[in-house]
C-alpha atoms as a PDB file:
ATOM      1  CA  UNK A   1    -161.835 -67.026   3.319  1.00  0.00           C
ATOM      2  CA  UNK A   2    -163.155 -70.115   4.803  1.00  0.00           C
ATOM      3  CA  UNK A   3    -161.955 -69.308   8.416  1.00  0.00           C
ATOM      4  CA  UNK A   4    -164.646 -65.341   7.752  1.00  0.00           C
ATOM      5  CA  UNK A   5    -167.240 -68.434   6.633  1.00  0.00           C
ATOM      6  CA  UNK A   6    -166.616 -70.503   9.001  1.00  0.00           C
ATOM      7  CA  UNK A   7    -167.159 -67.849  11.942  1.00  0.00           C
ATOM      8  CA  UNK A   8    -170.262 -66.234   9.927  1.00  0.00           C
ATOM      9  CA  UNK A   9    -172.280 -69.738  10.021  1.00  0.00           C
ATOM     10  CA  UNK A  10    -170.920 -69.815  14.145  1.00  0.00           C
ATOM     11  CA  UNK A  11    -172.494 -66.629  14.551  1.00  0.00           C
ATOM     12  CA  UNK A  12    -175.758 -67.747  12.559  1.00  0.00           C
ATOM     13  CA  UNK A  13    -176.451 -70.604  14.478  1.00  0.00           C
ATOM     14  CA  UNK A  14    -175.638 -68.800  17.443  1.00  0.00           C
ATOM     15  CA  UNK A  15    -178.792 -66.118  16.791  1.00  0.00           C
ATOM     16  CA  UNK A  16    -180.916 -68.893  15.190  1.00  0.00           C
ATOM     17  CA  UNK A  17    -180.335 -70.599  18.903  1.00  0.00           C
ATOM     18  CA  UNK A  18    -181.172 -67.442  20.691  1.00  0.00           C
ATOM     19  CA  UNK A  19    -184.561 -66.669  18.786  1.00  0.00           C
ATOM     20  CA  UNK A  20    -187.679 -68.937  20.296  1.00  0.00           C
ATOM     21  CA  UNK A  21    -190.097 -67.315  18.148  1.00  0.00           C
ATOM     22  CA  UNK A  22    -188.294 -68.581  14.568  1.00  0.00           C
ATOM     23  CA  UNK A  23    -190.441 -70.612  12.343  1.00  0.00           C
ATOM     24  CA  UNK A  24    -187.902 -71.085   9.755  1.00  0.00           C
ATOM     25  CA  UNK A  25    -184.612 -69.590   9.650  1.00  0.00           C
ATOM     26  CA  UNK A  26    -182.282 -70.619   6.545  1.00  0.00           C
ATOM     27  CA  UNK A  27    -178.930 -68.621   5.746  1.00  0.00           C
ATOM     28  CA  UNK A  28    -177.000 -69.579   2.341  1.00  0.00           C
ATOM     29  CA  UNK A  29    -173.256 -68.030   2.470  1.00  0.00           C
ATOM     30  CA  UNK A  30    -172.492 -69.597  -0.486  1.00  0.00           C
ATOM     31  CA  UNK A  31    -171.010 -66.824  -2.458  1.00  0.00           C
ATOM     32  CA  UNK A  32    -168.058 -66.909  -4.248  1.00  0.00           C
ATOM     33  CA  UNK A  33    -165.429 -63.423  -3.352  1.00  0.00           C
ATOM     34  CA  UNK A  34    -168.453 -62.274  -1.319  1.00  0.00           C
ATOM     35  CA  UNK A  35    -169.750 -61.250  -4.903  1.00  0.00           C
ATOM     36  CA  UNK A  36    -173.687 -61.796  -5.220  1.00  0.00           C
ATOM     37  CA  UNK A  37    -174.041 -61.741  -8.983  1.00  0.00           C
ATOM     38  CA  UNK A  38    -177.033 -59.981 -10.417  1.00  0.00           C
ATOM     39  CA  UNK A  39    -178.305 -62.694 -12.586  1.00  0.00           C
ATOM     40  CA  UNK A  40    -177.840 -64.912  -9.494  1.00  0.00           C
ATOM     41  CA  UNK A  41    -181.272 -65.969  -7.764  1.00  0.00           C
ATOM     42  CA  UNK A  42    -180.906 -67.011  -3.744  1.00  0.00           C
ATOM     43  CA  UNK A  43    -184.102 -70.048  -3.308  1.00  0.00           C
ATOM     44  CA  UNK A  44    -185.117 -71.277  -0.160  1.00  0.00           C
ATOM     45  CA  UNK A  45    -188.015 -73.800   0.286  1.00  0.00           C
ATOM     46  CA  UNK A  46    -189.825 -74.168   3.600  1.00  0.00           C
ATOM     47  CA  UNK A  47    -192.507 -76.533   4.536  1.00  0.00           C
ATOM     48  CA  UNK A  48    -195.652 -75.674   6.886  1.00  0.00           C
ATOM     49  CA  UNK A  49    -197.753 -79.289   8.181  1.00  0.00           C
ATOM     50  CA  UNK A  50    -201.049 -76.868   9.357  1.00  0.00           C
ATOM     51  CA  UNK A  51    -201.794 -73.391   8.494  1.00  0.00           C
ATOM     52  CA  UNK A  52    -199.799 -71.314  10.531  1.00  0.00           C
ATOM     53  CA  UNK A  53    -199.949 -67.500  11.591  1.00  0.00           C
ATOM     54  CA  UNK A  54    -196.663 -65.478  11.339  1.00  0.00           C
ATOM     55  CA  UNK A  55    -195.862 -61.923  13.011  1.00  0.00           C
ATOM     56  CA  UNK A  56    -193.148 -61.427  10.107  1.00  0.00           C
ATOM     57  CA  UNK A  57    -191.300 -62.402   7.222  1.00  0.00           C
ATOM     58  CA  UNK A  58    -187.813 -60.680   6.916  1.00  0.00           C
ATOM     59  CA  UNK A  59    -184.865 -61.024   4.429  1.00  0.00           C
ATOM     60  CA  UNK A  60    -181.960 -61.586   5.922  1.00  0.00           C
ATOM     61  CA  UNK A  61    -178.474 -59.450   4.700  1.00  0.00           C
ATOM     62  CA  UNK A  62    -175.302 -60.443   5.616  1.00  0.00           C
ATOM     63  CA  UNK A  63    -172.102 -58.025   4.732  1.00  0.00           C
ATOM     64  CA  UNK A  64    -169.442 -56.544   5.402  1.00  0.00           C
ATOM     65  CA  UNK A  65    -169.396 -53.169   7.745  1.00  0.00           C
ATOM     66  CA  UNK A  66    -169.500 -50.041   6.550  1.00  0.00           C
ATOM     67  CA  UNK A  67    -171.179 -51.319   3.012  1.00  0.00           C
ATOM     68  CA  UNK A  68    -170.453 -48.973   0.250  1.00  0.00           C
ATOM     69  CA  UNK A  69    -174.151 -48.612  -0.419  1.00  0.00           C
ATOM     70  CA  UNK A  70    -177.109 -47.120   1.249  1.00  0.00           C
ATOM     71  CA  UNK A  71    -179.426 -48.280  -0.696  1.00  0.00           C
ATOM     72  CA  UNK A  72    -179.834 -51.877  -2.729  1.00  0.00           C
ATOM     73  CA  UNK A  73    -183.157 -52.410  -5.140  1.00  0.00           C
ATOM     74  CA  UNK A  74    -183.918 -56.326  -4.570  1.00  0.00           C
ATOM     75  CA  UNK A  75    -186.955 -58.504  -5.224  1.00  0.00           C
ATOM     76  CA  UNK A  76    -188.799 -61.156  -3.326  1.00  0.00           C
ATOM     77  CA  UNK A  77    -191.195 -63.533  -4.792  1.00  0.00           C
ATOM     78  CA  UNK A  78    -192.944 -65.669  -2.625  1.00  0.00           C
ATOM     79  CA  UNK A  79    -194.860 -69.046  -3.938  1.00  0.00           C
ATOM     80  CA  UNK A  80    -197.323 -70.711  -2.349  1.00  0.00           C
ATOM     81  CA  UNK A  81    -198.417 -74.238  -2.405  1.00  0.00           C
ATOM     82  CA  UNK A  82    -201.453 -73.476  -4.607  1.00  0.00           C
ATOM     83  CA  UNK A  83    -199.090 -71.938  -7.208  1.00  0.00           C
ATOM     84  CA  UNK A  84    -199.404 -68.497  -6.641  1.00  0.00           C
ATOM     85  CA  UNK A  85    -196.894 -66.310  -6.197  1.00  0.00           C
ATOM     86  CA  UNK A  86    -196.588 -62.707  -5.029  1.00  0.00           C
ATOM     87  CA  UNK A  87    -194.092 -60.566  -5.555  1.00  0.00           C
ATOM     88  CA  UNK A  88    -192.423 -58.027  -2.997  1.00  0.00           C
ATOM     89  CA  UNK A  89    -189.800 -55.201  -4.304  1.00  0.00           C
ATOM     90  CA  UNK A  90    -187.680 -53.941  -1.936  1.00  0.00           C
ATOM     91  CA  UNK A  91    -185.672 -51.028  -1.713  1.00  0.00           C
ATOM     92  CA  UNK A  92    -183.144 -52.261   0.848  1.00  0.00           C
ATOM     93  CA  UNK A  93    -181.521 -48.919   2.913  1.00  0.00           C
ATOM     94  CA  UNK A  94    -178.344 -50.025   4.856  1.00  0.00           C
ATOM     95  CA  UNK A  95    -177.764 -46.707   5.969  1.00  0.00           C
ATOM     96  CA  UNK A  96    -179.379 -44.038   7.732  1.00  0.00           C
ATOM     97  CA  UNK A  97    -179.263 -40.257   6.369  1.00  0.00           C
ATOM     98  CA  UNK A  98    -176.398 -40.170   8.754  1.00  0.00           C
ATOM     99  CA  UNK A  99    -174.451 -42.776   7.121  1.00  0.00           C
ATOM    100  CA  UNK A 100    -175.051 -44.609  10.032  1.00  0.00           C
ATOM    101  CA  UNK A 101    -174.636 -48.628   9.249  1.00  0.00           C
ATOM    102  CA  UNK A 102    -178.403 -49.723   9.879  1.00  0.00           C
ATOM    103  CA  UNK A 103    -177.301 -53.378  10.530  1.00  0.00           C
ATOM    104  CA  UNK A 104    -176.435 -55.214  13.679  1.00  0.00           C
ATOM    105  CA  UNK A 105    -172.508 -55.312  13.159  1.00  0.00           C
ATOM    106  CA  UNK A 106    -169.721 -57.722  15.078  1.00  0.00           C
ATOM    107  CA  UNK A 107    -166.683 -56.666  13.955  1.00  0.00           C
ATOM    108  CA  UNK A 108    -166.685 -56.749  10.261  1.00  0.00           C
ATOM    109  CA  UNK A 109    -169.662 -58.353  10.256  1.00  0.00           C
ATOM    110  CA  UNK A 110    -173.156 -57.413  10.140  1.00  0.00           C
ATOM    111  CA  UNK A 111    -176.473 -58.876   9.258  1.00  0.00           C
ATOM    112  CA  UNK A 112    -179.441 -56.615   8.398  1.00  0.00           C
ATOM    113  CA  UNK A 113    -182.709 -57.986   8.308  1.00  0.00           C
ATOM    114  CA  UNK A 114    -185.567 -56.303   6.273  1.00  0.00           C
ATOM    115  CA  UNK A 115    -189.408 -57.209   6.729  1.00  0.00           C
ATOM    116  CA  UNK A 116    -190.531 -58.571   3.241  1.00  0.00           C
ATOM    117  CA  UNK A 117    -194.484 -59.078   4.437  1.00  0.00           C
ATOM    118  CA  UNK A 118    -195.979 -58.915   8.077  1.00  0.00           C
ATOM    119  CA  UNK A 119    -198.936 -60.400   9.839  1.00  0.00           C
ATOM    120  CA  UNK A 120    -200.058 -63.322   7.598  1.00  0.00           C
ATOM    121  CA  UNK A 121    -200.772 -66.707   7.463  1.00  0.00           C
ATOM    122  CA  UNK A 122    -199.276 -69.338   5.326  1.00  0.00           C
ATOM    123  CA  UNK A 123    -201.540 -71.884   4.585  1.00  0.00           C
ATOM    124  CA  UNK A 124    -200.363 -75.985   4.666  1.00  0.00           C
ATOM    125  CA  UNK A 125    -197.778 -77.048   2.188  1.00  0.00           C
ATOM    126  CA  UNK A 126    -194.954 -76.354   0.635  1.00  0.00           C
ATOM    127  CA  UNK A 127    -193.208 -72.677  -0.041  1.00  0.00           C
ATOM    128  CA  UNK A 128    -190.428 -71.223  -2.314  1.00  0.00           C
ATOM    129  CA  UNK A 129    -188.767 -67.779  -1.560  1.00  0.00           C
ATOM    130  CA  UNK A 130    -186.758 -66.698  -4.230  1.00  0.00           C
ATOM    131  CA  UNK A 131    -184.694 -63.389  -3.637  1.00  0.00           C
ATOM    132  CA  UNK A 132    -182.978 -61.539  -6.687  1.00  0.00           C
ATOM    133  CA  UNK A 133    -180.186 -58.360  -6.440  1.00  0.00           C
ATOM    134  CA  UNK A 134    -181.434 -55.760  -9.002  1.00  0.00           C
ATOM    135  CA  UNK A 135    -178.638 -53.953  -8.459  1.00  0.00           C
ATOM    136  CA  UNK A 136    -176.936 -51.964 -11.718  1.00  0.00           C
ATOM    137  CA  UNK A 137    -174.312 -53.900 -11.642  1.00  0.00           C
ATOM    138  CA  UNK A 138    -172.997 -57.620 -12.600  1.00  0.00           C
ATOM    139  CA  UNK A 139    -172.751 -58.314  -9.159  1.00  0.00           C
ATOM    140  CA  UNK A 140    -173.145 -56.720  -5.415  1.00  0.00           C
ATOM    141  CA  UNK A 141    -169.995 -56.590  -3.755  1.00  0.00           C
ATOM    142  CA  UNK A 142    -169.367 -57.356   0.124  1.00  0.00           C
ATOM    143  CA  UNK A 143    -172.430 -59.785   0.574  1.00  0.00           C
ATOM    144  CA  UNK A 144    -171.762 -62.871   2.756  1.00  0.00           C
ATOM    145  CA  UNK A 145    -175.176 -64.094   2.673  1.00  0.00           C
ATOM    146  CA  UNK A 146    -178.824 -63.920   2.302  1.00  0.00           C
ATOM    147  CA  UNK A 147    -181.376 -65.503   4.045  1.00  0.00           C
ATOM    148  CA  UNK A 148    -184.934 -66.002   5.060  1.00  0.00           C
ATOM    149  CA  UNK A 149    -186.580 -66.064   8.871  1.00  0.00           C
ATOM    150  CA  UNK A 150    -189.714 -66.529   9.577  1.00  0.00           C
ATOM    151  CA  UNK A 151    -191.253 -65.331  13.092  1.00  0.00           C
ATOM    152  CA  UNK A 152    -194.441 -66.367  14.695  1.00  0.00           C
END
């Protein structure tokens, strides 16, 4: 278990090294039997000195290949420094009408990355991204992580 973490975070730094237009790029792998519970909120916070422009916003999926699923219902909320928050719900599709994994997949491995909002501009100060699994469920079996990057 901690040798399939251990090479997940390699590979995540790896493409976080690779990608020159990331603003922000935060991956939490912290799940326990790579079971993301349904009452189980994911938070990142990310902090912006000037207003900034940004081509995307994209949730970041990291499972297992040839996930059981083709489709996941999930939520984003985004709050902004002012207080306001907006909320985006996602139907995540991992699959195409083929059955075709959608993801980018290394082995076992495979991270999926869905845009949550595009071309907009967060303003100076401080953000919180929270990202919920509305899945049926208690939990969402063969997650390894989820995660937020920001693009300019």
């Amino acid at each position: 278990m901690y040798k399939l973490k251990g090479l997940l975070f390699f590979i995540t730094v790896l493409f976080v090294s690779c990608n020159s237009n990331s603003i922000y790029n935060e991956f939490n792998s912290d799940f326990d039997s790579n079971r993301w519970n349904s009452n189980e909120e994911v938070t990142f916070e990310f902090n912006t000195e000037n207003d900034i422009k940004v081509s995307s916003i994209k949730l970041h999926i990291g499972h297992i290949y040839d996930f059981q699923f083709s489709n996941v219902p999930m939520k984003a909320t985004i709050i902004s420094p002012d207080g306001s928050s907006e909320t985006i719900n996602l139907d995540v599709i991992f699959k195409d009408e083929t059955g075709k994994d959608l993801a980018d997949c290394t082995g076992d491995i495979c991270d999926l990355y869905v845009p949550i909002k595009d071309k907009t501009t967060l303003i100076k100060g401080s953000y919180k991204f929270v990202v919920e699994n509305k899945f049926s469920s208690p939990f969402l079996p063969n997650i390894l992580g989820i995660g937020i990057l920001i693009e300019k």
